[in-house]
N, C-alpha and C. Protein backbone atom coordinates (compact mmCIF):
# COMPACT_ATOMS: atom_id res chain seq x y z
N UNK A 1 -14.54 8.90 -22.45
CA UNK A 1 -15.79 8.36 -21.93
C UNK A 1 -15.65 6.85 -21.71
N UNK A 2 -16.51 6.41 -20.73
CA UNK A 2 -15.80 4.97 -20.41
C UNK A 2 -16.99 4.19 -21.39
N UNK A 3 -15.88 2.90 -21.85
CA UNK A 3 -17.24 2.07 -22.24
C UNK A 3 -17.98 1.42 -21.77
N UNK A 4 -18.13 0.95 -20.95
CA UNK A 4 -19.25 0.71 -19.90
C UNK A 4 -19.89 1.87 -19.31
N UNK A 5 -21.27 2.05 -19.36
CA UNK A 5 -21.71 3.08 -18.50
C UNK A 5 -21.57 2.69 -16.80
N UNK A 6 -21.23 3.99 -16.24
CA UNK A 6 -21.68 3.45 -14.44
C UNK A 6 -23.06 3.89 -14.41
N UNK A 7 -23.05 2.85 -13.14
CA UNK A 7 -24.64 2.75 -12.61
C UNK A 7 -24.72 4.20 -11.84
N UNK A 8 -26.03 4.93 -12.13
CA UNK A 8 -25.98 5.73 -10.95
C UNK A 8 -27.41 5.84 -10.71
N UNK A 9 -27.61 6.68 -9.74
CA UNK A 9 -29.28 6.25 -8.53
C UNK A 9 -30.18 6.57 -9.69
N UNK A 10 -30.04 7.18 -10.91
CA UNK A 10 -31.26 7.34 -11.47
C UNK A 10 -31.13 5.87 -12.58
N UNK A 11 -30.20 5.41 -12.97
CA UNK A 11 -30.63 4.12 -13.62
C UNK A 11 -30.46 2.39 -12.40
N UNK A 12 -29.76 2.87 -11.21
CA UNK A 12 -29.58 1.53 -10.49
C UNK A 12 -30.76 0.91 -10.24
N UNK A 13 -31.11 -0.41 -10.24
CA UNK A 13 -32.04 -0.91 -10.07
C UNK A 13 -31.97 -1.24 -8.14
N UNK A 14 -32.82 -1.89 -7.92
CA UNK A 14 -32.47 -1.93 -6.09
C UNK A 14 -31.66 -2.24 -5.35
N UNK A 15 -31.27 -3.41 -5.88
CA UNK A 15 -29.32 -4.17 -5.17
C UNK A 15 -28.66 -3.04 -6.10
N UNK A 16 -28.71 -2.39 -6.92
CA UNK A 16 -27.31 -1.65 -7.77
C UNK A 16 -27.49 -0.38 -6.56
N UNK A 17 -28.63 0.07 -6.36
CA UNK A 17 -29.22 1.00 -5.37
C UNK A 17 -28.42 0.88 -4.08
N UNK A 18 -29.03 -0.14 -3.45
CA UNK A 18 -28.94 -0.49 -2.17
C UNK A 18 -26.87 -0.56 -2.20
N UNK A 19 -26.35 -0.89 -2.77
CA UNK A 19 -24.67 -1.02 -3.02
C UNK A 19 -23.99 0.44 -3.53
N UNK A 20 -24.53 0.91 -3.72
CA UNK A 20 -24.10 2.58 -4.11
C UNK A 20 -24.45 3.33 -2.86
N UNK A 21 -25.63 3.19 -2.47
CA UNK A 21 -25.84 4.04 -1.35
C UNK A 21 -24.75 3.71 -0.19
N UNK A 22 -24.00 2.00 0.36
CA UNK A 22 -23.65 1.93 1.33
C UNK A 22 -22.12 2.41 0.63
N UNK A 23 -22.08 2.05 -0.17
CA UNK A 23 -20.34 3.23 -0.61
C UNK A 23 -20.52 4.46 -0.29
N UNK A 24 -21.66 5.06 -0.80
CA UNK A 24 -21.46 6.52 -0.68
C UNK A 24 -21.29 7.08 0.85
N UNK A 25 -22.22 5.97 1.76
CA UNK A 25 -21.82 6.79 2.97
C UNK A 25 -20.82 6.26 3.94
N UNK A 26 -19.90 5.25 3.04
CA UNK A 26 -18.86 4.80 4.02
C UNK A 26 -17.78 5.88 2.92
N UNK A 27 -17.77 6.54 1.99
CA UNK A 27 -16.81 7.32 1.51
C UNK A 27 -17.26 8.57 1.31
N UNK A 28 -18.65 8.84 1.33
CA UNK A 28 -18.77 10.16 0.81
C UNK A 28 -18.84 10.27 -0.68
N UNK A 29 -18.80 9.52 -1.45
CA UNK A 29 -18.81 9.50 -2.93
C UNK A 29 -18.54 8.06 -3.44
N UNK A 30 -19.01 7.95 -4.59
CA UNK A 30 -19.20 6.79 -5.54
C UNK A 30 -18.26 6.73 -6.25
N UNK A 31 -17.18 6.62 -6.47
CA UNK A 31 -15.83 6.51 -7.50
C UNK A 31 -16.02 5.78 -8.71
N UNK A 32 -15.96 6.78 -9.77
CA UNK A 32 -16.98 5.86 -10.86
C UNK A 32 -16.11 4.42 -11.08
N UNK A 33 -14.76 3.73 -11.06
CA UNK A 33 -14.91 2.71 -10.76
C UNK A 33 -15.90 1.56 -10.42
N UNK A 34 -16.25 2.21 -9.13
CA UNK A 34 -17.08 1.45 -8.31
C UNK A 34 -18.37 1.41 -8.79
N UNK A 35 -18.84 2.42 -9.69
CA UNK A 35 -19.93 2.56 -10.11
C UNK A 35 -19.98 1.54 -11.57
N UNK A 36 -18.96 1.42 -12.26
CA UNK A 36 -18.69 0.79 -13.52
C UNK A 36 -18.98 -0.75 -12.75
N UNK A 37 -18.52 -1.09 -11.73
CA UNK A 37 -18.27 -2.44 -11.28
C UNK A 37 -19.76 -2.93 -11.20
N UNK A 38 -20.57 -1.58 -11.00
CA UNK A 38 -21.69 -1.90 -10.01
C UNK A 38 -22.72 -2.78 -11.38
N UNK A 39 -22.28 -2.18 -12.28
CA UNK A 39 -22.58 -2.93 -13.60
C UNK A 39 -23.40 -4.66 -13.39
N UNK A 40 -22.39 -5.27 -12.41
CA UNK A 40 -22.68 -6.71 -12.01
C UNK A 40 -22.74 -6.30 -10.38
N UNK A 41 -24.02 -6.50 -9.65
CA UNK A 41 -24.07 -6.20 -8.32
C UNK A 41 -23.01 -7.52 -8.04
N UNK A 42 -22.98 -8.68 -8.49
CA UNK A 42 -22.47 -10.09 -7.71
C UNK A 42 -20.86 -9.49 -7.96
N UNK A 43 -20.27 -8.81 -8.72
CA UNK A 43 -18.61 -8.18 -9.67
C UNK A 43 -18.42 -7.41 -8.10
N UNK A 44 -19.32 -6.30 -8.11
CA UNK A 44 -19.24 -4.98 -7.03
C UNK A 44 -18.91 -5.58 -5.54
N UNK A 45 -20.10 -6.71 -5.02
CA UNK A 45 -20.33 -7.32 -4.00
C UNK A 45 -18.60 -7.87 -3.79
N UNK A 46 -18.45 -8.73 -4.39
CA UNK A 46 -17.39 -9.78 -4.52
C UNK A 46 -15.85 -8.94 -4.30
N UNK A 47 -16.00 -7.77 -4.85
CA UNK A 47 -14.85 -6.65 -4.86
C UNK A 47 -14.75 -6.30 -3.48
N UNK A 48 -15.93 -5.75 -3.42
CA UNK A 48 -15.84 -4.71 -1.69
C UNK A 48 -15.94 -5.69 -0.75
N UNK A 49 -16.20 -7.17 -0.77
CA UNK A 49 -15.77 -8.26 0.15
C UNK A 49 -14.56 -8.20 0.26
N UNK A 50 -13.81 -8.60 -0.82
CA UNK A 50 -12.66 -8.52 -0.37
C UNK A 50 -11.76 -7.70 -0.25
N UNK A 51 -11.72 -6.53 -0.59
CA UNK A 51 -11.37 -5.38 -0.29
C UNK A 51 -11.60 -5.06 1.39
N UNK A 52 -12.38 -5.32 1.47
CA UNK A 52 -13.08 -4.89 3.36
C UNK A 52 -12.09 -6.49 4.17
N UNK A 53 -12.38 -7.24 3.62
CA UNK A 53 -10.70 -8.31 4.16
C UNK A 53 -9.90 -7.71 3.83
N UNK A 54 -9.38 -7.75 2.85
CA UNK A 54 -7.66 -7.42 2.66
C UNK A 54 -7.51 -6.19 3.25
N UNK A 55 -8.29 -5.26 3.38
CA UNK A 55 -8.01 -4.32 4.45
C UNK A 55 -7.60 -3.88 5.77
N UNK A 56 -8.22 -5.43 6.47
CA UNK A 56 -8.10 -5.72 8.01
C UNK A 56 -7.38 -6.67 8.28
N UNK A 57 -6.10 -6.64 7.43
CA UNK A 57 -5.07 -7.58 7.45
C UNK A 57 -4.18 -7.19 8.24
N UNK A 58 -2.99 -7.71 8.02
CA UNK A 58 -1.80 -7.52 8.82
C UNK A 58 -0.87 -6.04 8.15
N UNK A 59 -1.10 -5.95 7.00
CA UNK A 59 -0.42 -5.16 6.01
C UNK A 59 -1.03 -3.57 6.40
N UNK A 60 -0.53 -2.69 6.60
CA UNK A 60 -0.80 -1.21 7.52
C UNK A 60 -0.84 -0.54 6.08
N UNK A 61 -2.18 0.58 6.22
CA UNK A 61 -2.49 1.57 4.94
C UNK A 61 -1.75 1.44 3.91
N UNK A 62 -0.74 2.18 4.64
CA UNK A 62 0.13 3.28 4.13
C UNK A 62 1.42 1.85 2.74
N UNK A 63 1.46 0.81 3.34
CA UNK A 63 2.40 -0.46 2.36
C UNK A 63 0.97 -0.78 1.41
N UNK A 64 0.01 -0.85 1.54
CA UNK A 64 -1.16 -1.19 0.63
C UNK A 64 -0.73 -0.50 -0.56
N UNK A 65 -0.67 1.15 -0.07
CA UNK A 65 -1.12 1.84 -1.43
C UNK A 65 0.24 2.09 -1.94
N UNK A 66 1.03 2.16 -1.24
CA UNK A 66 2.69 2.02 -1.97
C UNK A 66 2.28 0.37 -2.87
N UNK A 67 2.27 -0.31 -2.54
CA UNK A 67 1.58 -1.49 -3.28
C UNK A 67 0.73 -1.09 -5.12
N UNK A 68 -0.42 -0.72 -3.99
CA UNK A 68 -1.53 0.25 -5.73
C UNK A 68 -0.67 0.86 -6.55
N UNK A 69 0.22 1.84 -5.81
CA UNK A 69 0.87 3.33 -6.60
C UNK A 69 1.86 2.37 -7.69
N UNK A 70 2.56 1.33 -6.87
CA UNK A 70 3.60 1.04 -7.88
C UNK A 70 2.89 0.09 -9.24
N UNK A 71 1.79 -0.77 -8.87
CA UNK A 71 1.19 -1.33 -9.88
C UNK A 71 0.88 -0.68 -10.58
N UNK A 72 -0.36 0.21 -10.41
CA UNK A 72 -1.38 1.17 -11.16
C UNK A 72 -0.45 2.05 -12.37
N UNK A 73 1.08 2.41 -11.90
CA UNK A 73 1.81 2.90 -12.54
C UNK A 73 3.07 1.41 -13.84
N UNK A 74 3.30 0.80 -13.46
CA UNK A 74 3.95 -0.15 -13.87
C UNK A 74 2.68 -0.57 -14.70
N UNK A 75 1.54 -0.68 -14.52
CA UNK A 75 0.60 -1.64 -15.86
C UNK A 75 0.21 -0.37 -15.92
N UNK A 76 0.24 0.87 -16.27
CA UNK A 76 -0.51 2.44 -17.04
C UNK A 76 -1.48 2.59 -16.57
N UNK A 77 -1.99 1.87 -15.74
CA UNK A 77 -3.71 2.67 -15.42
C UNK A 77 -3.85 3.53 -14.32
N UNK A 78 -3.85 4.80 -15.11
CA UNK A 78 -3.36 6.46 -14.78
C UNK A 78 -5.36 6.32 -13.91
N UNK A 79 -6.40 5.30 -14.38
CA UNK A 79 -7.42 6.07 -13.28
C UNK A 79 -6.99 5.35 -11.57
N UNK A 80 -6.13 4.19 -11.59
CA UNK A 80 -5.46 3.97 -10.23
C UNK A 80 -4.45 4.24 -9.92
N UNK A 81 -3.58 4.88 -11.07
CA UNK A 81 -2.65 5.60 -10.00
C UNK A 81 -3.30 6.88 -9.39
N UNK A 82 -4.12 7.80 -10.27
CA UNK A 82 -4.71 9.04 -9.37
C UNK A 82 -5.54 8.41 -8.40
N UNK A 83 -6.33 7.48 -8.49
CA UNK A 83 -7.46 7.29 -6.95
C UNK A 83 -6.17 6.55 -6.23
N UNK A 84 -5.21 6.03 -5.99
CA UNK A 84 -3.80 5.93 -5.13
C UNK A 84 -3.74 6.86 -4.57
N UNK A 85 -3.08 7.47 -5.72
CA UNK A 85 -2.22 8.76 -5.27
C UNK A 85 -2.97 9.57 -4.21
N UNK A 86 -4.51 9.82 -4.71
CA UNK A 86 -5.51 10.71 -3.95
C UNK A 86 -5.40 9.58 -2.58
N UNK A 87 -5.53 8.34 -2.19
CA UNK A 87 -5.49 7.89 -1.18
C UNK A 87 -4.69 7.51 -0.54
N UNK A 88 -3.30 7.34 -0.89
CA UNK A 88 -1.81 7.29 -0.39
C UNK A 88 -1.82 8.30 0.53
N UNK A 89 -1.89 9.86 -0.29
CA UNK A 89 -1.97 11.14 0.75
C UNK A 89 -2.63 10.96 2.03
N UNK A 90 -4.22 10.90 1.66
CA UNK A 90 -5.08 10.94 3.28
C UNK A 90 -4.10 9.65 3.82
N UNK A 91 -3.20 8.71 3.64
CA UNK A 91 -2.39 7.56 4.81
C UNK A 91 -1.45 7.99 5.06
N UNK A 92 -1.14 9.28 4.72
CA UNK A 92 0.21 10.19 4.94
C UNK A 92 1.37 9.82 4.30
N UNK A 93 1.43 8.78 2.95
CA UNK A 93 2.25 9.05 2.29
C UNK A 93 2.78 10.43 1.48
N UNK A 94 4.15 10.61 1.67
CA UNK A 94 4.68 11.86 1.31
C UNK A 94 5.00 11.51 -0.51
N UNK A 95 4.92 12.72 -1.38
CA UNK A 95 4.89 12.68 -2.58
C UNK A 95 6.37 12.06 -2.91
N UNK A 96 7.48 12.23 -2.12
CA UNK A 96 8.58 11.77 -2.76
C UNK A 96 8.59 10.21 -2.09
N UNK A 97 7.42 9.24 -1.27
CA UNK A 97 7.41 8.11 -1.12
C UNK A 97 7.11 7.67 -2.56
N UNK A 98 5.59 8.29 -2.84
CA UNK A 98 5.08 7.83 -3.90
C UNK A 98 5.75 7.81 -5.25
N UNK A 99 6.75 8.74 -5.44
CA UNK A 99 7.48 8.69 -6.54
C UNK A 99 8.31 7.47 -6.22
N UNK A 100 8.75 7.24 -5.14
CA UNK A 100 10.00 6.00 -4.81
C UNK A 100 9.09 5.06 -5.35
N UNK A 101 7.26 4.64 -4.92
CA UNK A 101 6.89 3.57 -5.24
C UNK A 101 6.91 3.38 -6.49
N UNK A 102 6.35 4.71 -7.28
CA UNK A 102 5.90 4.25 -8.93
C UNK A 102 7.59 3.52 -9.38
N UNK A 103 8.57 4.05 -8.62
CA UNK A 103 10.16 3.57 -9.96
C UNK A 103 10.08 2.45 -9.12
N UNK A 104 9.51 1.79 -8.34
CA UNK A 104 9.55 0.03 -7.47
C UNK A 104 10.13 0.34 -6.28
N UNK A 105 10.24 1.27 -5.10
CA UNK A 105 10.55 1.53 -3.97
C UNK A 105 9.89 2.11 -3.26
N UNK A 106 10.73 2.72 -1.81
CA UNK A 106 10.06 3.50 -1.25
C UNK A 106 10.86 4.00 -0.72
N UNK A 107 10.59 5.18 0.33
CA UNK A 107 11.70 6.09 1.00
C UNK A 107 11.76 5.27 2.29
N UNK A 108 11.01 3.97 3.10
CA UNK A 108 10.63 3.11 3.77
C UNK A 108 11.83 1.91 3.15
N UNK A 109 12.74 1.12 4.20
CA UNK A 109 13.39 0.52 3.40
C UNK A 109 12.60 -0.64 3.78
N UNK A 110 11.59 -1.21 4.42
CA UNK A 110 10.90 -2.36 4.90
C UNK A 110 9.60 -2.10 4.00
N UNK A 111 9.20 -1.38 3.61
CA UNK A 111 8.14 -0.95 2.52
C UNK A 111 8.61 -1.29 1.04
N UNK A 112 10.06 -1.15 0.67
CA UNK A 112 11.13 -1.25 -0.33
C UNK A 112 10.91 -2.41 -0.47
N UNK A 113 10.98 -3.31 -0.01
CA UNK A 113 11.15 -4.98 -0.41
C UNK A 113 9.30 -5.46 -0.29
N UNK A 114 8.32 -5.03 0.43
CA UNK A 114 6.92 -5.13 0.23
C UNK A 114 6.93 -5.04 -1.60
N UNK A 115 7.17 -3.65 -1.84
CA UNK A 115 7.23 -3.24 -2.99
C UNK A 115 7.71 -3.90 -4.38
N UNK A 116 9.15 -4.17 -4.34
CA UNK A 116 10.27 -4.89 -5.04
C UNK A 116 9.04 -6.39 -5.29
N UNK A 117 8.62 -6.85 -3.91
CA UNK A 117 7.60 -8.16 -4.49
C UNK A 117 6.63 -8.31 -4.71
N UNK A 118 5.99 -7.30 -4.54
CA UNK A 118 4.34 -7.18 -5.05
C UNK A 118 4.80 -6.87 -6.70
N UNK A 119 5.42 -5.87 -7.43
CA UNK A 119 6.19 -5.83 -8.50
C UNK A 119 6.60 -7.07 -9.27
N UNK A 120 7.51 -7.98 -8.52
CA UNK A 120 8.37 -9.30 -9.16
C UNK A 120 6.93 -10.23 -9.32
N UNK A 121 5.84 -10.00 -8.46
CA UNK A 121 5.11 -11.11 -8.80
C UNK A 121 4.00 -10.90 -9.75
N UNK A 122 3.73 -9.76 -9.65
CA UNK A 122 3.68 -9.09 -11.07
C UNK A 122 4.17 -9.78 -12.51
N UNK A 123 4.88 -8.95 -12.65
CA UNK A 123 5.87 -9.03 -13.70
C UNK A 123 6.23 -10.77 -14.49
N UNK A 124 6.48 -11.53 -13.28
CA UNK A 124 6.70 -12.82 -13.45
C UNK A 124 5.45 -13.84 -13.41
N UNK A 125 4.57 -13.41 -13.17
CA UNK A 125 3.53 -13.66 -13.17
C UNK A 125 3.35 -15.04 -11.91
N UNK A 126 4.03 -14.63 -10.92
CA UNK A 126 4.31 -15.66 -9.53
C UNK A 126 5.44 -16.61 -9.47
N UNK A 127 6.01 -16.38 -10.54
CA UNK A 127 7.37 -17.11 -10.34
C UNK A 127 8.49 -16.43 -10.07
N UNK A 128 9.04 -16.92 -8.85
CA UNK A 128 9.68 -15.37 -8.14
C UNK A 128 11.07 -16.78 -8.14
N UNK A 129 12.33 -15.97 -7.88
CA UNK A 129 13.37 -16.39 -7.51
C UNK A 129 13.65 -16.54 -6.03
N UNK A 130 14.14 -17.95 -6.00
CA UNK A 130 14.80 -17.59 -4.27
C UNK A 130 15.09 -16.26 -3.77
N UNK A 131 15.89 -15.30 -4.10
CA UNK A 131 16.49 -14.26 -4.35
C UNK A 131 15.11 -13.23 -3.80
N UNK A 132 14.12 -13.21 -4.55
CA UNK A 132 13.07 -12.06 -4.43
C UNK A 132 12.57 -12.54 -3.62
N UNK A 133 12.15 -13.78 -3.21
CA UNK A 133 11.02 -14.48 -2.29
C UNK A 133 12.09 -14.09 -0.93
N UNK A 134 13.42 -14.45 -0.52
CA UNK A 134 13.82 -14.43 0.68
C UNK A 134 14.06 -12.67 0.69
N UNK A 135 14.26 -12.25 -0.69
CA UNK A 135 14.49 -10.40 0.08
C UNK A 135 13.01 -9.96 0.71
N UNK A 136 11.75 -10.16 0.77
CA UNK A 136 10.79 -9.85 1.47
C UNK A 136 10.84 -10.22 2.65
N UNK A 137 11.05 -11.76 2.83
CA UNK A 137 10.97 -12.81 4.15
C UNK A 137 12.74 -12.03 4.94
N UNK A 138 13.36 -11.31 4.29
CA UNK A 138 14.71 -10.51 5.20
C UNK A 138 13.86 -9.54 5.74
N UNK A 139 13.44 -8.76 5.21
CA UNK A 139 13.04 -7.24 5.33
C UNK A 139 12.19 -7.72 6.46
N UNK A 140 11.69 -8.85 7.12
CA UNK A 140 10.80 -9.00 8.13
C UNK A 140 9.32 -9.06 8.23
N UNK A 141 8.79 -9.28 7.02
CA UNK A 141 7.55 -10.00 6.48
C UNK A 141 7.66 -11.46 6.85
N UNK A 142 6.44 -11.90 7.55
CA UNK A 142 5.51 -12.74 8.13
C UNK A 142 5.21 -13.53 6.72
N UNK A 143 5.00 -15.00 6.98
CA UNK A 143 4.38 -15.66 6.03
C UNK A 143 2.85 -15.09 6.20
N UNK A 144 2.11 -15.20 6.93
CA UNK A 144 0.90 -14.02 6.39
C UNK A 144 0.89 -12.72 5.93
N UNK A 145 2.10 -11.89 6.29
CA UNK A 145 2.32 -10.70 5.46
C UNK A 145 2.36 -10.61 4.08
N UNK A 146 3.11 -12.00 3.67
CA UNK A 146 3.60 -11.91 2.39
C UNK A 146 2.64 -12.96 1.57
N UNK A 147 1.57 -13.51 2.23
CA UNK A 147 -0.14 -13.58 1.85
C UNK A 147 -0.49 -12.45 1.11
N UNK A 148 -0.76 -12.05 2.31
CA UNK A 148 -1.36 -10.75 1.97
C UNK A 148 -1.20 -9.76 0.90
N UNK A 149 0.63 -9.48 0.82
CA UNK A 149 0.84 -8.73 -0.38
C UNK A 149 0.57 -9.69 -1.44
N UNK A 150 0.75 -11.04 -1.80
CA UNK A 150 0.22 -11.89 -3.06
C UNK A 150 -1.41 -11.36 -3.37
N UNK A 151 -2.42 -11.33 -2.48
CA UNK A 151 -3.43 -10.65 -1.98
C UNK A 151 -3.75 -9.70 -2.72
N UNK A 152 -3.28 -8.47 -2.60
CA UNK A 152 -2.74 -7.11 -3.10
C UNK A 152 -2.93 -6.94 -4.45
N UNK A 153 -1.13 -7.73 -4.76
CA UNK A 153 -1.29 -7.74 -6.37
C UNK A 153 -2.40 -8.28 -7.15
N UNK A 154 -3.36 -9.55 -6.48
CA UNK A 154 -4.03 -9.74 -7.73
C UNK A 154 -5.38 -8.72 -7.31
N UNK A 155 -5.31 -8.04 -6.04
CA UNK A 155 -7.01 -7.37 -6.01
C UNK A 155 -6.49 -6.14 -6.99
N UNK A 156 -5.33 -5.50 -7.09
CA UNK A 156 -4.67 -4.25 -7.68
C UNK A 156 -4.63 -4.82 -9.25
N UNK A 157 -4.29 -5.67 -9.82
CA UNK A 157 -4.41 -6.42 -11.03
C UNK A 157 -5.96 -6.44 -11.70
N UNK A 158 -6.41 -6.65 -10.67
CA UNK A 158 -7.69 -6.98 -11.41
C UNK A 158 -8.42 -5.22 -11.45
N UNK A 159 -8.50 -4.34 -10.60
CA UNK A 159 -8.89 -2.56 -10.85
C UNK A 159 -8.24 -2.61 -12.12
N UNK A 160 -6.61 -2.60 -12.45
CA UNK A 160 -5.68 -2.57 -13.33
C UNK A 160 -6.69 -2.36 -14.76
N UNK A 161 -6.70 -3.84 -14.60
CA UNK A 161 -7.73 -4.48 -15.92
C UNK A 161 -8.91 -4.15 -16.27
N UNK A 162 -9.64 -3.41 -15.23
CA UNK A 162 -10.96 -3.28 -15.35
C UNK A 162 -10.86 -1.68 -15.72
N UNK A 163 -10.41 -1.09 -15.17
CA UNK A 163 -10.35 0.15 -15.43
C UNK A 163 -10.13 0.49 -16.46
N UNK A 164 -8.48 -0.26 -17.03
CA UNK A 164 -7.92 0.19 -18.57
C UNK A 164 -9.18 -0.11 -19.83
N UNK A 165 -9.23 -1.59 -19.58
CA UNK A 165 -10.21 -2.27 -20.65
C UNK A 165 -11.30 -1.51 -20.66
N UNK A 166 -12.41 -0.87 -19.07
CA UNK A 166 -13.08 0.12 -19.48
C UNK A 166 -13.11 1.04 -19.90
N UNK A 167 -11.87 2.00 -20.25
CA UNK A 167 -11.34 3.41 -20.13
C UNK A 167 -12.33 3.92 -18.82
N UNK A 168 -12.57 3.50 -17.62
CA UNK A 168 -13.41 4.37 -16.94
C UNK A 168 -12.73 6.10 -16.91
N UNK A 169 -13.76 7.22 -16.29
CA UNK A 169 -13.48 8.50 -16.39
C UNK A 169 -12.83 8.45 -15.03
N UNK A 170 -12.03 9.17 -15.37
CA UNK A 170 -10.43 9.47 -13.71
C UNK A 170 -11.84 10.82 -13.11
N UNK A 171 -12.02 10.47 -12.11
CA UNK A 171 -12.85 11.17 -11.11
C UNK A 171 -11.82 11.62 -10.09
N UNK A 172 -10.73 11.31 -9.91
CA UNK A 172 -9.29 11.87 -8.86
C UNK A 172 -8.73 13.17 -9.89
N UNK A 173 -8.01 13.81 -8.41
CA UNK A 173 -6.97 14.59 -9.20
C UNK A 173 -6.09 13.55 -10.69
N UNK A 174 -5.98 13.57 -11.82
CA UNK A 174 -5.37 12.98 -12.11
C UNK A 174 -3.76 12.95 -12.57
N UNK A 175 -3.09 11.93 -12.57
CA UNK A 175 -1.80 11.92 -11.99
C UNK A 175 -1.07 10.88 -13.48
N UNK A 176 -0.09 11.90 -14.08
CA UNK A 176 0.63 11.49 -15.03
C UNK A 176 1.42 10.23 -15.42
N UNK A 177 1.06 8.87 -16.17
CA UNK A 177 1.79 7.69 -15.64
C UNK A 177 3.08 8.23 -16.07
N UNK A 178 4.56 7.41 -15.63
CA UNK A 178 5.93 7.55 -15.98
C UNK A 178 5.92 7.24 -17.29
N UNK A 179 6.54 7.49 -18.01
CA UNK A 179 6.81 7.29 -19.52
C UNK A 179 7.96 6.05 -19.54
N UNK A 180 7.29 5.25 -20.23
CA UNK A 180 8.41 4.01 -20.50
C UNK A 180 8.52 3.65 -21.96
N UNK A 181 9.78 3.16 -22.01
CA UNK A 181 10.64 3.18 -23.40
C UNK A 181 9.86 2.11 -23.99
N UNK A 182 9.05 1.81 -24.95
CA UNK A 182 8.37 0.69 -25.86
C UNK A 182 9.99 -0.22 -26.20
């Protein structure tokens, strides 16, 4: 059970209201995520702003959620790797991409180095090596491309955090994280 309750139409007040309703009918459903967020209409607002940018970027579906899949899996939060995973598919990622993303790849070798640095900057917490910074800028990423994936990691960082710290409830098929050696 998550610790935060989500908002839903019988406790939202009118902005929690009015922000649930326009999710629901641009998706068809409320992802309790989104509903946990809705917690702070200004948290929710501020999210789906930029989410609705970073969306209409330069960066195409399908490298986004290879992006999500490999984070959501690398920091454990099994409720974004399943809402990934569930949305990787509808971008026509194939299940043995998504496995390439969760181990830091892809079956995409220009998706492979997206990946490899959304990961390194991760991990390093933005201090990347010549080495990682020019293998993206090889693979043929745009200095706004590689915006954008900086972009990425921290909007994917921050679900990461919010999700785990909430335990929110996995409303996706849910999807097993990789097991890593403590």
């Amino acid at each position: 059970m998550s610790r935060i309750a989500k908002i839903t139409t019988e406790t939202a007040n009118n902005e929690q209201s009015a922000l649930l309703d326009a999710i629901k009918g641009k998706l068809g459903m409320v992802p309790n995520f989104l509903a946990v967020l809705a917690q702070s209409p200004t948290a929710l607002t501020s999210f789906l702003g930029l989410h609705e940018i970073a969306g209409s970027g330069a960066l195409d579906a399908q490298t986004r959620e290879r992006i999500a899949i490999a984070l959501a899996d690398r920091n454990s939060c099994q409720y974004c790797l399943s809402a990934h995973t569930a949305i990787g598919r509808k971008s026509g990622l194939t299940d043995a991409d998504m496995t390439a993303n969760r181990s830091g790849g892809s079956t995409d070798e220009r998706a492979a180095a997206a990946v490899a640095f959304a990961l390194a900057l991760s991990e390093h917490k933005g201090s990347l090596t010549e080495a990682e910074f020019s293998a993206v800028r090889d693979a043929g990423y745009s200095d706004a491309e590689i915006v954008e994936i900086v972009v990425h990691v921290g909007m994917n960082l921050l679900t990461n955090i919010l999700a785990k710290s909430t335990e929110v409830d996995i409303d996706f098929p849910k999807i097993a994280l990789t097991a890593r050696a403590a």
